[in-house]
PDB file of N, CA and C in Angstrom:
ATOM      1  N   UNK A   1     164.278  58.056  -4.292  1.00  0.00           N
ATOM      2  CA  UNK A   1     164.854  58.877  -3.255  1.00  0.00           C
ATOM      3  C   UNK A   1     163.845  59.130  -2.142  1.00  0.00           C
ATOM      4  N   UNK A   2     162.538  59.477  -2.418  1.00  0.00           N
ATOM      5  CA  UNK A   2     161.756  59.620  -1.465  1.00  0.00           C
ATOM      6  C   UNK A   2     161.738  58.537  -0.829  1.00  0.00           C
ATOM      7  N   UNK A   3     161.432  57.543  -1.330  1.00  0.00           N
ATOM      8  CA  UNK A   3     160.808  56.142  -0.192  1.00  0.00           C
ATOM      9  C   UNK A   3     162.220  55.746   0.360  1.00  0.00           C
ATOM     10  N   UNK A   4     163.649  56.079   0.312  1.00  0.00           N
ATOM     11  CA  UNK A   4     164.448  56.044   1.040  1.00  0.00           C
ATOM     12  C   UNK A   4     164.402  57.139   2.609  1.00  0.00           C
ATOM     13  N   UNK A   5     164.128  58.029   1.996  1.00  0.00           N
ATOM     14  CA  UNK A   5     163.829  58.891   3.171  1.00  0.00           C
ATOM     15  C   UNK A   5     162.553  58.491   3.978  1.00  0.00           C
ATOM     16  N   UNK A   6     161.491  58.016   3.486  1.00  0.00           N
ATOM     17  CA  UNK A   6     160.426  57.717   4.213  1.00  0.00           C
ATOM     18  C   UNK A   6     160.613  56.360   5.221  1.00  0.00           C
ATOM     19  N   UNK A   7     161.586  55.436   4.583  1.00  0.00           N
ATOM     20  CA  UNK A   7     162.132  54.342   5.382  1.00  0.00           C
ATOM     21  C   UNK A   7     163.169  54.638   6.141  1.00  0.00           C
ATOM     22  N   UNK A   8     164.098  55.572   6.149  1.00  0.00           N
ATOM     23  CA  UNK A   8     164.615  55.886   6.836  1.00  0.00           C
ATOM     24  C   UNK A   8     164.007  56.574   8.028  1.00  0.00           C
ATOM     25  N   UNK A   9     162.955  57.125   7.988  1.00  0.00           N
ATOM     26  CA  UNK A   9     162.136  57.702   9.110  1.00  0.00           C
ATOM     27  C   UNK A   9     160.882  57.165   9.916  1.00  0.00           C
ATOM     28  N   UNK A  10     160.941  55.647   9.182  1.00  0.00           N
ATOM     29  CA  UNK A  10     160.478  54.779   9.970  1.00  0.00           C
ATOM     30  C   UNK A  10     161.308  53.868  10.826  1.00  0.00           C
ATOM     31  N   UNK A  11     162.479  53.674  10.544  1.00  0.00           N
ATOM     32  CA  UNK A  11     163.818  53.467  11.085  1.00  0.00           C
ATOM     33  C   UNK A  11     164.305  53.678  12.393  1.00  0.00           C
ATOM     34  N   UNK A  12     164.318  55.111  12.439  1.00  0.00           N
ATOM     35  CA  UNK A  12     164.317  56.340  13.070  1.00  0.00           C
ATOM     36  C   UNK A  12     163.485  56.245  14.231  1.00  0.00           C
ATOM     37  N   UNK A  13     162.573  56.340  14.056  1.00  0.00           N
ATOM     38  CA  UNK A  13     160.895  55.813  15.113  1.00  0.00           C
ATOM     39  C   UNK A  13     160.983  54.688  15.619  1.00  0.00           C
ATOM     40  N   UNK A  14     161.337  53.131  14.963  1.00  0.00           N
ATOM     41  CA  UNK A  14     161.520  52.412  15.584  1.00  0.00           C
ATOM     42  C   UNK A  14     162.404  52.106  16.243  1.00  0.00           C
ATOM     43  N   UNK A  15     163.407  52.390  16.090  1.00  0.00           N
ATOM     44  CA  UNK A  15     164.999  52.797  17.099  1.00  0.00           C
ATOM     45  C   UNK A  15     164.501  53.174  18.116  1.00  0.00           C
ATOM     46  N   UNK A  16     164.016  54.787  17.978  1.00  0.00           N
ATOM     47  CA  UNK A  16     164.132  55.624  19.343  1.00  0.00           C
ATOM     48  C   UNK A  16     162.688  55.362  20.139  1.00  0.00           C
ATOM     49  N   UNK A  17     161.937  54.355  19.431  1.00  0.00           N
ATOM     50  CA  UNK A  17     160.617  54.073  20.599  1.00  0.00           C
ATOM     51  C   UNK A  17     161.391  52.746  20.906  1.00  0.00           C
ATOM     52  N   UNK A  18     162.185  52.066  20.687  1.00  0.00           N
ATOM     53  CA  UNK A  18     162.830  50.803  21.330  1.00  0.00           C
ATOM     54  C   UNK A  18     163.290  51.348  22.144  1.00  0.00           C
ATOM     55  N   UNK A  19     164.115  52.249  21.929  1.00  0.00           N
ATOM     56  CA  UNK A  19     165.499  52.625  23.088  1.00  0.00           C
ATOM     57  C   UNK A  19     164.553  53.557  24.549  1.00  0.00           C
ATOM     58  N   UNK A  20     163.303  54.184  23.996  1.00  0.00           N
ATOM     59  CA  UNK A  20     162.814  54.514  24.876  1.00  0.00           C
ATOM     60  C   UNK A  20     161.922  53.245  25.900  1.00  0.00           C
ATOM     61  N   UNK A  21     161.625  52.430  25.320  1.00  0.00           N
ATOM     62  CA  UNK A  21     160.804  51.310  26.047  1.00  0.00           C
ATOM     63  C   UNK A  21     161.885  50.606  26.947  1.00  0.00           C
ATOM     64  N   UNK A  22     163.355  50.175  26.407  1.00  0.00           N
ATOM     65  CA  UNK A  22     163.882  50.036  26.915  1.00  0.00           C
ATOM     66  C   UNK A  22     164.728  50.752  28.253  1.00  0.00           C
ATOM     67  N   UNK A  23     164.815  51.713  28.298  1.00  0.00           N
ATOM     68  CA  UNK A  23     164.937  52.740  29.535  1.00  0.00           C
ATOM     69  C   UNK A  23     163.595  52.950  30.491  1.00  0.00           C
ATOM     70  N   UNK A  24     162.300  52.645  29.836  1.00  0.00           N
ATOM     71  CA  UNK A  24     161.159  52.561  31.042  1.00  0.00           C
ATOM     72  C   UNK A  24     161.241  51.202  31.701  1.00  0.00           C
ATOM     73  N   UNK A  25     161.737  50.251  30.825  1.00  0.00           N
ATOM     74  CA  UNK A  25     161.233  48.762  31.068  1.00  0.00           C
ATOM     75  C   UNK A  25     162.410  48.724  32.862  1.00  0.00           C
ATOM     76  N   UNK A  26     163.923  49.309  32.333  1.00  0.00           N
ATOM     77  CA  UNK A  26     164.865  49.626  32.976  1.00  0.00           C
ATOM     78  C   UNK A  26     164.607  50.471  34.387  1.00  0.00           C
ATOM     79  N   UNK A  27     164.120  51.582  34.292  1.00  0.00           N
ATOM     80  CA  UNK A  27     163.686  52.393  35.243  1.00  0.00           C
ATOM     81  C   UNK A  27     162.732  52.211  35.833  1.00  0.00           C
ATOM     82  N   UNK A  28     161.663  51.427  35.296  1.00  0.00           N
ATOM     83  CA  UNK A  28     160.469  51.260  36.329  1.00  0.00           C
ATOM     84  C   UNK A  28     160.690  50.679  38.177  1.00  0.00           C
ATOM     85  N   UNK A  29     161.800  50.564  38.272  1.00  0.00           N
ATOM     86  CA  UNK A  29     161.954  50.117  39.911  1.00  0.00           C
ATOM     87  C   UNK A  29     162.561  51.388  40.366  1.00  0.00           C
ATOM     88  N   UNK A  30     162.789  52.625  39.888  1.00  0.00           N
ATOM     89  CA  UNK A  30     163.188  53.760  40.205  1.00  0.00           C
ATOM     90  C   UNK A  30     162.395  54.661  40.129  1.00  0.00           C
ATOM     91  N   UNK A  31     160.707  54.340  39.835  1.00  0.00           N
ATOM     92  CA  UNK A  31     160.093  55.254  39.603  1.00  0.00           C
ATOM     93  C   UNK A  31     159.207  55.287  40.726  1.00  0.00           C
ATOM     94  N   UNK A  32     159.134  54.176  41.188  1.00  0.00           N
ATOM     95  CA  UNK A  32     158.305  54.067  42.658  1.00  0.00           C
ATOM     96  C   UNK A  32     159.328  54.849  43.764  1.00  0.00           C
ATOM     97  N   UNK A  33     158.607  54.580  44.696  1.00  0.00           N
ATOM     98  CA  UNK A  33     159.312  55.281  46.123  1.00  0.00           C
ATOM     99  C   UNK A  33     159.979  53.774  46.485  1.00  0.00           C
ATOM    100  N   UNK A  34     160.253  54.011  48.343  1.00  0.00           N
ATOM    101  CA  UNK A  34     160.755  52.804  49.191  1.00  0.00           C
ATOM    102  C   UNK A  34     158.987  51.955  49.307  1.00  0.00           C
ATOM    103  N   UNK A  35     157.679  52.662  49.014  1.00  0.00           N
ATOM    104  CA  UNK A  35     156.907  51.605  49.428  1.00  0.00           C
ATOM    105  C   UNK A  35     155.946  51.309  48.221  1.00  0.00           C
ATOM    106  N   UNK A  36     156.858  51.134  46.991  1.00  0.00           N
ATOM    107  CA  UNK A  36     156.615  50.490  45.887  1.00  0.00           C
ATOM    108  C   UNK A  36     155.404  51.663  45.371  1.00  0.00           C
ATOM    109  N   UNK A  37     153.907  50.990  44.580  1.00  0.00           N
ATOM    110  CA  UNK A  37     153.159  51.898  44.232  1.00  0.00           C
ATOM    111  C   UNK A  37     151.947  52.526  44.957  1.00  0.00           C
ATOM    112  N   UNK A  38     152.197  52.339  46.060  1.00  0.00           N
ATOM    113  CA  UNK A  38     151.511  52.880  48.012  1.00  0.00           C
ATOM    114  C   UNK A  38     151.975  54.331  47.702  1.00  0.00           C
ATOM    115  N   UNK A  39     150.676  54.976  47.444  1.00  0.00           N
ATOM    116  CA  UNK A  39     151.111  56.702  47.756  1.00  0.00           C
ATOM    117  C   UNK A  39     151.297  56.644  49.406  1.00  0.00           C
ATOM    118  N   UNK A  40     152.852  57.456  49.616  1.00  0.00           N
ATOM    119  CA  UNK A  40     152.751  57.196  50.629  1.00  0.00           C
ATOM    120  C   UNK A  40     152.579  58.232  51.914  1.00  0.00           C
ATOM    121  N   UNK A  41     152.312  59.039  51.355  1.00  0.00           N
ATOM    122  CA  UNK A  41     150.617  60.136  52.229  1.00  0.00           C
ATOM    123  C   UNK A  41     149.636  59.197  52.714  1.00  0.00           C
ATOM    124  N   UNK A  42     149.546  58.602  52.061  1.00  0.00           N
ATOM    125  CA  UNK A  42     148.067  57.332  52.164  1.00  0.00           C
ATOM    126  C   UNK A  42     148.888  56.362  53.203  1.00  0.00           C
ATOM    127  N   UNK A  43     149.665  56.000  53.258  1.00  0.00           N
ATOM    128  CA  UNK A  43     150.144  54.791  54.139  1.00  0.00           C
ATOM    129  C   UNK A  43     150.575  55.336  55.134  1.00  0.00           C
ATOM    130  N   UNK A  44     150.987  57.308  55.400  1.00  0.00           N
ATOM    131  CA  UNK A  44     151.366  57.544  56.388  1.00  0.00           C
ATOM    132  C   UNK A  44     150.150  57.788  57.516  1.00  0.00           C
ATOM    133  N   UNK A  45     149.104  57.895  57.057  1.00  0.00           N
ATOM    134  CA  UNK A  45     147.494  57.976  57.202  1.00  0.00           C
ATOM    135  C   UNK A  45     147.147  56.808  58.063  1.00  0.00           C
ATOM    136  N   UNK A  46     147.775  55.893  57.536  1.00  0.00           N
ATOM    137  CA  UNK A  46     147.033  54.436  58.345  1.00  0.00           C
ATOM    138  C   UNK A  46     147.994  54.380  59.384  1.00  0.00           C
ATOM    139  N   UNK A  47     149.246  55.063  59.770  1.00  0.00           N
ATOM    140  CA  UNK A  47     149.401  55.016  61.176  1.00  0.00           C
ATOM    141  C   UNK A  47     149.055  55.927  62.349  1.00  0.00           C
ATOM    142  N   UNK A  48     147.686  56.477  61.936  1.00  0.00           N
ATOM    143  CA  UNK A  48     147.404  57.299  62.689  1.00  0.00           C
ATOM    144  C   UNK A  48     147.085  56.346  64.400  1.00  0.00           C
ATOM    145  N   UNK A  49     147.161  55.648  64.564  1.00  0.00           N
ATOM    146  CA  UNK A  49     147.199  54.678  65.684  1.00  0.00           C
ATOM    147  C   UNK A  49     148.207  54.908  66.781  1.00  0.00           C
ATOM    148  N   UNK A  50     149.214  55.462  66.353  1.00  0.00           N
ATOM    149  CA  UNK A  50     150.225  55.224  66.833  1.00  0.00           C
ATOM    150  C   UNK A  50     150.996  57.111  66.680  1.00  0.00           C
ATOM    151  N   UNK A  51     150.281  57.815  66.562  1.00  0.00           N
ATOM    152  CA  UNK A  51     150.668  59.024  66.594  1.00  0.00           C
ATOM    153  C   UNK A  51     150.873  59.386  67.986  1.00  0.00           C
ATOM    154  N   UNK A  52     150.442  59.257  68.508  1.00  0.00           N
ATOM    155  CA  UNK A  52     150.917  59.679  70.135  1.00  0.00           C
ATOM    156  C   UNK A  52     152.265  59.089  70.839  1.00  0.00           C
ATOM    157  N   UNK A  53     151.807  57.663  70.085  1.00  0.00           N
ATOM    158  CA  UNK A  53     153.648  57.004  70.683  1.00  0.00           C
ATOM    159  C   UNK A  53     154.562  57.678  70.143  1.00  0.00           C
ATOM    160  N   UNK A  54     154.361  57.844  68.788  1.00  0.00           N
ATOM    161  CA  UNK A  54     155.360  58.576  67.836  1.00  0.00           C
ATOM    162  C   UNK A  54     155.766  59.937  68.529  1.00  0.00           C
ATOM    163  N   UNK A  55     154.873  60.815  69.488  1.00  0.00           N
ATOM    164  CA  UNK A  55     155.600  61.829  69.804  1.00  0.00           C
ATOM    165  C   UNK A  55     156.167  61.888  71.098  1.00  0.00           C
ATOM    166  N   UNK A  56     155.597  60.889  72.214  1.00  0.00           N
ATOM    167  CA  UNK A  56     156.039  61.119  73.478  1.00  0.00           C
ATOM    168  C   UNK A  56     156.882  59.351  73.497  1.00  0.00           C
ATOM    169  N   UNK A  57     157.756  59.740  74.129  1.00  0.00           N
ATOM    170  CA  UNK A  57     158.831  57.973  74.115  1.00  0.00           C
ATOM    171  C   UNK A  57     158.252  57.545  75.549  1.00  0.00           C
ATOM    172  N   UNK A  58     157.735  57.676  76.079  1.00  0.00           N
ATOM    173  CA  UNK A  58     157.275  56.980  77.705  1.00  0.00           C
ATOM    174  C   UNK A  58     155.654  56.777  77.375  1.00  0.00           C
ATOM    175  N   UNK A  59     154.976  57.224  76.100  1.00  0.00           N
ATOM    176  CA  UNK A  59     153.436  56.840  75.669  1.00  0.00           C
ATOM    177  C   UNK A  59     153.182  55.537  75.709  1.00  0.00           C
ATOM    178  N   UNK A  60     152.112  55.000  76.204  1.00  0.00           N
ATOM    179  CA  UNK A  60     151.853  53.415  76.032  1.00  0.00           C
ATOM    180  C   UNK A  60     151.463  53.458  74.364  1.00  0.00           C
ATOM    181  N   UNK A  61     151.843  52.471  74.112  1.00  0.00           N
ATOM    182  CA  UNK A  61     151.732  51.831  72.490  1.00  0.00           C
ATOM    183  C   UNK A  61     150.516  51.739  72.658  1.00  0.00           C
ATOM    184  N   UNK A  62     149.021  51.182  71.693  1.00  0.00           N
ATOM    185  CA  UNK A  62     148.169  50.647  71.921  1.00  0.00           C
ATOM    186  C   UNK A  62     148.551  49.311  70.896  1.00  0.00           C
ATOM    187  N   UNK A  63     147.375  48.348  71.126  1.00  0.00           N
ATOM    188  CA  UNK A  63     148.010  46.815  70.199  1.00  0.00           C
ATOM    189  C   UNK A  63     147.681  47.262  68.634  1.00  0.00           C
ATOM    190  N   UNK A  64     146.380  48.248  68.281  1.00  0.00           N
ATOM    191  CA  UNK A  64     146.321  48.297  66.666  1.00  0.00           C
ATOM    192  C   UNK A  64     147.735  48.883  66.681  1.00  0.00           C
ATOM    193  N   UNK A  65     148.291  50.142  66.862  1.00  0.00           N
ATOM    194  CA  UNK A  65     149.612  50.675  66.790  1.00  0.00           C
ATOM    195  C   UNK A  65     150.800  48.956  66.262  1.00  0.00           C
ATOM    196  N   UNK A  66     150.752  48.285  67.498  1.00  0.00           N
ATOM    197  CA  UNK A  66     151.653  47.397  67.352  1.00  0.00           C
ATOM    198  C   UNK A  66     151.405  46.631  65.970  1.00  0.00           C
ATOM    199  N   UNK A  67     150.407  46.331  65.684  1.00  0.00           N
ATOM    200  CA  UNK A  67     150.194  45.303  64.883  1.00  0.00           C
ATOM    201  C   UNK A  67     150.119  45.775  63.313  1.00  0.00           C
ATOM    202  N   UNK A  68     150.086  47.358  63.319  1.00  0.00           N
ATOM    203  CA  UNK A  68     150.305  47.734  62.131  1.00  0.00           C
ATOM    204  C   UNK A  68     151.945  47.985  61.825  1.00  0.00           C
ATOM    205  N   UNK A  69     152.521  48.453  63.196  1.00  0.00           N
ATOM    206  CA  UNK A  69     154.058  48.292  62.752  1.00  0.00           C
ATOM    207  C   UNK A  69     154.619  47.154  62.223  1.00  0.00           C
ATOM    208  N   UNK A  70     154.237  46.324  62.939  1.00  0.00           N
ATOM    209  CA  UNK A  70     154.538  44.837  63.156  1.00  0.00           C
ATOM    210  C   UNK A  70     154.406  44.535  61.019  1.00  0.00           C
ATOM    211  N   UNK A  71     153.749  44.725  60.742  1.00  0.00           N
ATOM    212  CA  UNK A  71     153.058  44.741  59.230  1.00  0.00           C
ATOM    213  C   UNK A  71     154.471  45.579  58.640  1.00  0.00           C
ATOM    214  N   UNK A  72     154.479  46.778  58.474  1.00  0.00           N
ATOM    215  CA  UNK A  72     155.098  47.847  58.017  1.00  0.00           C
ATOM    216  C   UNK A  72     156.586  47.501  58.062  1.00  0.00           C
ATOM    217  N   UNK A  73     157.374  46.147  59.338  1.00  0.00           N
ATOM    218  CA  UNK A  73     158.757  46.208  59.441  1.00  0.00           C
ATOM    219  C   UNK A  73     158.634  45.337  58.299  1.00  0.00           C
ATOM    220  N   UNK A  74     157.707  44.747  57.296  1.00  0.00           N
ATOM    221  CA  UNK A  74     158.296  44.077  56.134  1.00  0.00           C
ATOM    222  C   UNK A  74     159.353  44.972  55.618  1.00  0.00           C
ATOM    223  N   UNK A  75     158.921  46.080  55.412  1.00  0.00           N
ATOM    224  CA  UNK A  75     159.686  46.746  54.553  1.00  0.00           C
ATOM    225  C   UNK A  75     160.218  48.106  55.496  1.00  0.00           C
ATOM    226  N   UNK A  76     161.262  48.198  55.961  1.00  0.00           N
ATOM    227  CA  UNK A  76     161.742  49.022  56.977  1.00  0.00           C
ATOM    228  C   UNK A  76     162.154  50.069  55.956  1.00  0.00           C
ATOM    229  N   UNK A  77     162.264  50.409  54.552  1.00  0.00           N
ATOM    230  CA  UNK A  77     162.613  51.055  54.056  1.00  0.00           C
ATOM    231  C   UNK A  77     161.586  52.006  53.852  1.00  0.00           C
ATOM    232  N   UNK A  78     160.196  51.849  53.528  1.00  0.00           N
ATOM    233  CA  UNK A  78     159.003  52.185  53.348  1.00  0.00           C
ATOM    234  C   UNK A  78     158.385  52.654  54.609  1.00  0.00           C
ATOM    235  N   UNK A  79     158.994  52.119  55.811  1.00  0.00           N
ATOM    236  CA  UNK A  79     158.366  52.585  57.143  1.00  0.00           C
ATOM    237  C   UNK A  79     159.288  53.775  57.479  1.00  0.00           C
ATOM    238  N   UNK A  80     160.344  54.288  57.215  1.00  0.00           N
ATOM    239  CA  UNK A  80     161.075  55.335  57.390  1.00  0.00           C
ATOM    240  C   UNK A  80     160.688  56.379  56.265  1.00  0.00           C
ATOM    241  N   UNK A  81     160.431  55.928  55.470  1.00  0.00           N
ATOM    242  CA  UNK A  81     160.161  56.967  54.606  1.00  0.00           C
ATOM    243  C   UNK A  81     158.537  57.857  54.838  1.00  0.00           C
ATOM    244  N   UNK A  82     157.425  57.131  55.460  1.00  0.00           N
ATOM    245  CA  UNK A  82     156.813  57.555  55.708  1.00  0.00           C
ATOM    246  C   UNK A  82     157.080  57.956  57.381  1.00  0.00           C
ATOM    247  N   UNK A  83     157.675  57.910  58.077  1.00  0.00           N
ATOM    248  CA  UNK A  83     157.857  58.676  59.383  1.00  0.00           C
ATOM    249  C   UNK A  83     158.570  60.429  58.648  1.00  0.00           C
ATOM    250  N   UNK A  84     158.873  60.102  57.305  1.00  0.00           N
ATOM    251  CA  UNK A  84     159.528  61.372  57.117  1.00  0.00           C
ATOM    252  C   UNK A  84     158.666  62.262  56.112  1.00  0.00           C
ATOM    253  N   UNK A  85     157.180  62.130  55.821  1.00  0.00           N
ATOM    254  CA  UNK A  85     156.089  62.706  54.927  1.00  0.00           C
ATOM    255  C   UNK A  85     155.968  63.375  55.853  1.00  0.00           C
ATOM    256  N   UNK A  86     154.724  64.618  54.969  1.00  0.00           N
ATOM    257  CA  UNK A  86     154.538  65.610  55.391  1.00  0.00           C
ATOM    258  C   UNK A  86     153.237  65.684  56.370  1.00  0.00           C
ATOM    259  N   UNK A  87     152.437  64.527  56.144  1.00  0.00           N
ATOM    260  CA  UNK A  87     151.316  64.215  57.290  1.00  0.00           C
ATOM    261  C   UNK A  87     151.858  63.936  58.411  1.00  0.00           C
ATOM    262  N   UNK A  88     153.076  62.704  58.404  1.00  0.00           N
ATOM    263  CA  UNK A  88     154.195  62.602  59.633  1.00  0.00           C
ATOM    264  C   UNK A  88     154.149  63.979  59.823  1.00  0.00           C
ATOM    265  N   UNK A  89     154.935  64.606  59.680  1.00  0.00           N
ATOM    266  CA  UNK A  89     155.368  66.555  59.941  1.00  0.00           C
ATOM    267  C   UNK A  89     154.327  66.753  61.141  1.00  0.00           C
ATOM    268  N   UNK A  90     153.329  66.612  59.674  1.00  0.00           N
ATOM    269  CA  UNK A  90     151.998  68.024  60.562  1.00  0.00           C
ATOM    270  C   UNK A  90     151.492  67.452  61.326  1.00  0.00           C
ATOM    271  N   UNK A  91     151.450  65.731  61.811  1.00  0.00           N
ATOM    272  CA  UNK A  91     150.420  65.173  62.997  1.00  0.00           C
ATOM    273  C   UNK A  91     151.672  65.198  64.538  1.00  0.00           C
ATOM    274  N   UNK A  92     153.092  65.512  64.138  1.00  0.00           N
ATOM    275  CA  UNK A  92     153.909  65.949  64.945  1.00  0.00           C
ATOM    276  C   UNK A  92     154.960  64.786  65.605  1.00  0.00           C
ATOM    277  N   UNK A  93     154.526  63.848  64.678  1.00  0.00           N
ATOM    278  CA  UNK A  93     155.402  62.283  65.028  1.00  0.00           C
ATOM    279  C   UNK A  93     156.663  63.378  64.902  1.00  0.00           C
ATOM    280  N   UNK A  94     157.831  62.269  65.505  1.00  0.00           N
ATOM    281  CA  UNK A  94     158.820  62.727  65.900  1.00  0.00           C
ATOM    282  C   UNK A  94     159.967  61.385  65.303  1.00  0.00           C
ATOM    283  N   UNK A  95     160.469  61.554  64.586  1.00  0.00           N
ATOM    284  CA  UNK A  95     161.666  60.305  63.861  1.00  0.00           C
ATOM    285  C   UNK A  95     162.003  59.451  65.146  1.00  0.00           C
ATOM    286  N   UNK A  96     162.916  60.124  65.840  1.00  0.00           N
ATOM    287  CA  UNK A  96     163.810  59.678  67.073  1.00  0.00           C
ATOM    288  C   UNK A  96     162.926  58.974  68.586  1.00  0.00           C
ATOM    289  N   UNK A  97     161.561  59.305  68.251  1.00  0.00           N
ATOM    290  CA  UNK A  97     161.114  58.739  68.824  1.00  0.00           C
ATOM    291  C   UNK A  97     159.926  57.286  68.482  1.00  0.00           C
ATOM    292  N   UNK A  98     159.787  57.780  67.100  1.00  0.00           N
ATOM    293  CA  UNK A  98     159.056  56.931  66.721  1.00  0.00           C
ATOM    294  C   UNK A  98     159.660  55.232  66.211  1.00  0.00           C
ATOM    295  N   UNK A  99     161.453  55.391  66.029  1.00  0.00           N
ATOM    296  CA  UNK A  99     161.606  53.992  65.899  1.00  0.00           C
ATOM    297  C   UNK A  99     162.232  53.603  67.031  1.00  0.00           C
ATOM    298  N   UNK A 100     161.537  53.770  68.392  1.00  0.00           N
ATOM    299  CA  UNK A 100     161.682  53.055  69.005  1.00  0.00           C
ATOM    300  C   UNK A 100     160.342  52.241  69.202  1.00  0.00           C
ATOM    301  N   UNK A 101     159.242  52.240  68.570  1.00  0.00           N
ATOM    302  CA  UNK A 101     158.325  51.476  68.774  1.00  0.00           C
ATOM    303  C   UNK A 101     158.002  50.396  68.846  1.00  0.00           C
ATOM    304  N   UNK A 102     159.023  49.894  67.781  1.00  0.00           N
ATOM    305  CA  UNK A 102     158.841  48.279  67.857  1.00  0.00           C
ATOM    306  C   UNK A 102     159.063  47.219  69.025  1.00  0.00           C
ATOM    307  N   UNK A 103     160.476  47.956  69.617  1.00  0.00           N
ATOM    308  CA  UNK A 103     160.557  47.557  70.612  1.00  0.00           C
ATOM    309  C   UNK A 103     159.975  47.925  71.902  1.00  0.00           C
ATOM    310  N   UNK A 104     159.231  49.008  71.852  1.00  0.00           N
ATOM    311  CA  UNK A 104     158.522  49.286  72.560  1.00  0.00           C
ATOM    312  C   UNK A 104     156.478  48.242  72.592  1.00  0.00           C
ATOM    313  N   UNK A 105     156.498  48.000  71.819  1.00  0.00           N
ATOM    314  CA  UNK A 105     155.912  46.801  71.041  1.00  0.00           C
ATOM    315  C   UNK A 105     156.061  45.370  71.607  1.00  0.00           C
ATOM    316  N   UNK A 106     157.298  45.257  72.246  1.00  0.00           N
ATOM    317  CA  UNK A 106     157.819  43.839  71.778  1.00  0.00           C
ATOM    318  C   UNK A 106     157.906  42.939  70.765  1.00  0.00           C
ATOM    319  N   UNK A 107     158.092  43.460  69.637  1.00  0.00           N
ATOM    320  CA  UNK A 107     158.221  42.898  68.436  1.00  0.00           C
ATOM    321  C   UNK A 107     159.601  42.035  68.193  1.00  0.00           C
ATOM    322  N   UNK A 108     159.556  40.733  68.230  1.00  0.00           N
ATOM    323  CA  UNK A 108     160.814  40.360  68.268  1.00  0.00           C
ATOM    324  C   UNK A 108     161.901  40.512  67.179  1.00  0.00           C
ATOM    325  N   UNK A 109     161.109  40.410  65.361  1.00  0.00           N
ATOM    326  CA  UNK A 109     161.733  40.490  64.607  1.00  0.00           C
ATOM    327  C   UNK A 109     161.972  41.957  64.058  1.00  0.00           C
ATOM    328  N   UNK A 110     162.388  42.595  64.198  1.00  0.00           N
ATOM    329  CA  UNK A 110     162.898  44.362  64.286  1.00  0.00           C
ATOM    330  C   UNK A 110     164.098  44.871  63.496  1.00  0.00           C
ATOM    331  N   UNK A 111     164.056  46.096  63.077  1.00  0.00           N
ATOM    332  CA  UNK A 111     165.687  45.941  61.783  1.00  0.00           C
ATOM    333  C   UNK A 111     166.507  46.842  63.021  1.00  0.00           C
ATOM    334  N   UNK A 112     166.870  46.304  64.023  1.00  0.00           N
ATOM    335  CA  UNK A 112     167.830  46.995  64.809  1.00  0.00           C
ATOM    336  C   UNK A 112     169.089  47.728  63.875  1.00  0.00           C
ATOM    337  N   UNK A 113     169.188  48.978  64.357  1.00  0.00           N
ATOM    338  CA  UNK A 113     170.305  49.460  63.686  1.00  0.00           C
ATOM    339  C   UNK A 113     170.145  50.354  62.320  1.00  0.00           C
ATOM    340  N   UNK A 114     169.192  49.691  61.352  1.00  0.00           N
ATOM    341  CA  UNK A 114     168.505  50.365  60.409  1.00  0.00           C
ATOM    342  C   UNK A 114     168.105  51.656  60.667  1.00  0.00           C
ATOM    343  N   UNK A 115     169.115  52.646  59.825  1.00  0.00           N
ATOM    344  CA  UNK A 115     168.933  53.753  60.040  1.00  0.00           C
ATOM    345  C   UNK A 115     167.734  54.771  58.996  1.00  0.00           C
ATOM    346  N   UNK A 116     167.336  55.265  59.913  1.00  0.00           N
ATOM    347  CA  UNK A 116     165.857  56.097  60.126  1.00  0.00           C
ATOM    348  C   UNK A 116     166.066  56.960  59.512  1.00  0.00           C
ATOM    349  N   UNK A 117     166.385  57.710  58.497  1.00  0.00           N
ATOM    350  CA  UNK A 117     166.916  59.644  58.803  1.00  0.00           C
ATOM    351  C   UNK A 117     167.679  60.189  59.135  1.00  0.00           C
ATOM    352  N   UNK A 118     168.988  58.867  60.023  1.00  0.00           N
ATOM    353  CA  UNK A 118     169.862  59.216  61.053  1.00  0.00           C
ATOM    354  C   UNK A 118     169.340  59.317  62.212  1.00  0.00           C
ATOM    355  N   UNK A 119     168.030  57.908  62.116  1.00  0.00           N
ATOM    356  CA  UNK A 119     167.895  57.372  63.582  1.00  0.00           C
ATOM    357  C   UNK A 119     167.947  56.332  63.294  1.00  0.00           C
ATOM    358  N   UNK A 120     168.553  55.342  63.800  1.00  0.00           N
ATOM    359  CA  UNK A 120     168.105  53.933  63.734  1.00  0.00           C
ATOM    360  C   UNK A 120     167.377  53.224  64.666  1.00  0.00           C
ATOM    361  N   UNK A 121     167.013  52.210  64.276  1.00  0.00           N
ATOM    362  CA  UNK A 121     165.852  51.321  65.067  1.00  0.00           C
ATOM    363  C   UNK A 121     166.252  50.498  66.275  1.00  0.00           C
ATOM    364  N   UNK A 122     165.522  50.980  67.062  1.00  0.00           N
ATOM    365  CA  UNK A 122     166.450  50.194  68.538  1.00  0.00           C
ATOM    366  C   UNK A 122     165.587  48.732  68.864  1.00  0.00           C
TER     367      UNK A 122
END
């Protein structure tokens, strides 16, 4: 009787550490953000280049600015999400103004339309 119960509670353990591995193995693309495993405080940091365009829409771009956007429209999902951190906030970028940069840029390949926050990218 005992070593039934003791196998049964190894049973038990191996079930529910399967079923748990299987729900991490599952969830691990839900555990990141939009810019994968990029804290993205840290990536909102490296556009400090371009903080001034970000708040005034008639600011000249400078080219590092451009060339880091230019980088960042890989993933337009990851570039909106950091226009919406809290370093964005406090350095005073502005959503509605900041995706107009690309084209302000001349960047030809651009996610026009791709919405920002409820801005999209012009």
């Amino acid at each position: 009787m005992e070593t039934k119960v003791k196998y049964m509670w190894v049973v038990v353990f191996v079930v529910s550490m399967s079923i748990a591995g299987l729900n991490g193995v599952d969830a691990t693309h839900d555990y990141y953000g939009p810019c994968g495993k990029h804290d993205i405080e840290k990536e909102a940091q490296k556009l400090a280049p371009c903080t001034y365009a970000a708040k005034y829409r008639r600011a000249p771009v400078s080219e590092r600015c451009c060339a880091i956007i230019e980088k960042k429209l890989n993933n337009p999902g990851c570039l909106c999400a950091i226009l919406q951190t809290r370093t964005a906030y406090d350095a005073g970028v502005r959503p509605e103004v900041a995706v107009t940069i690309p084209k302000r840029c001349n960047i030809a390949v651009r996610p026009v339309g791709h919405n920002c926050g409820g801005f999209p990218f012009v």
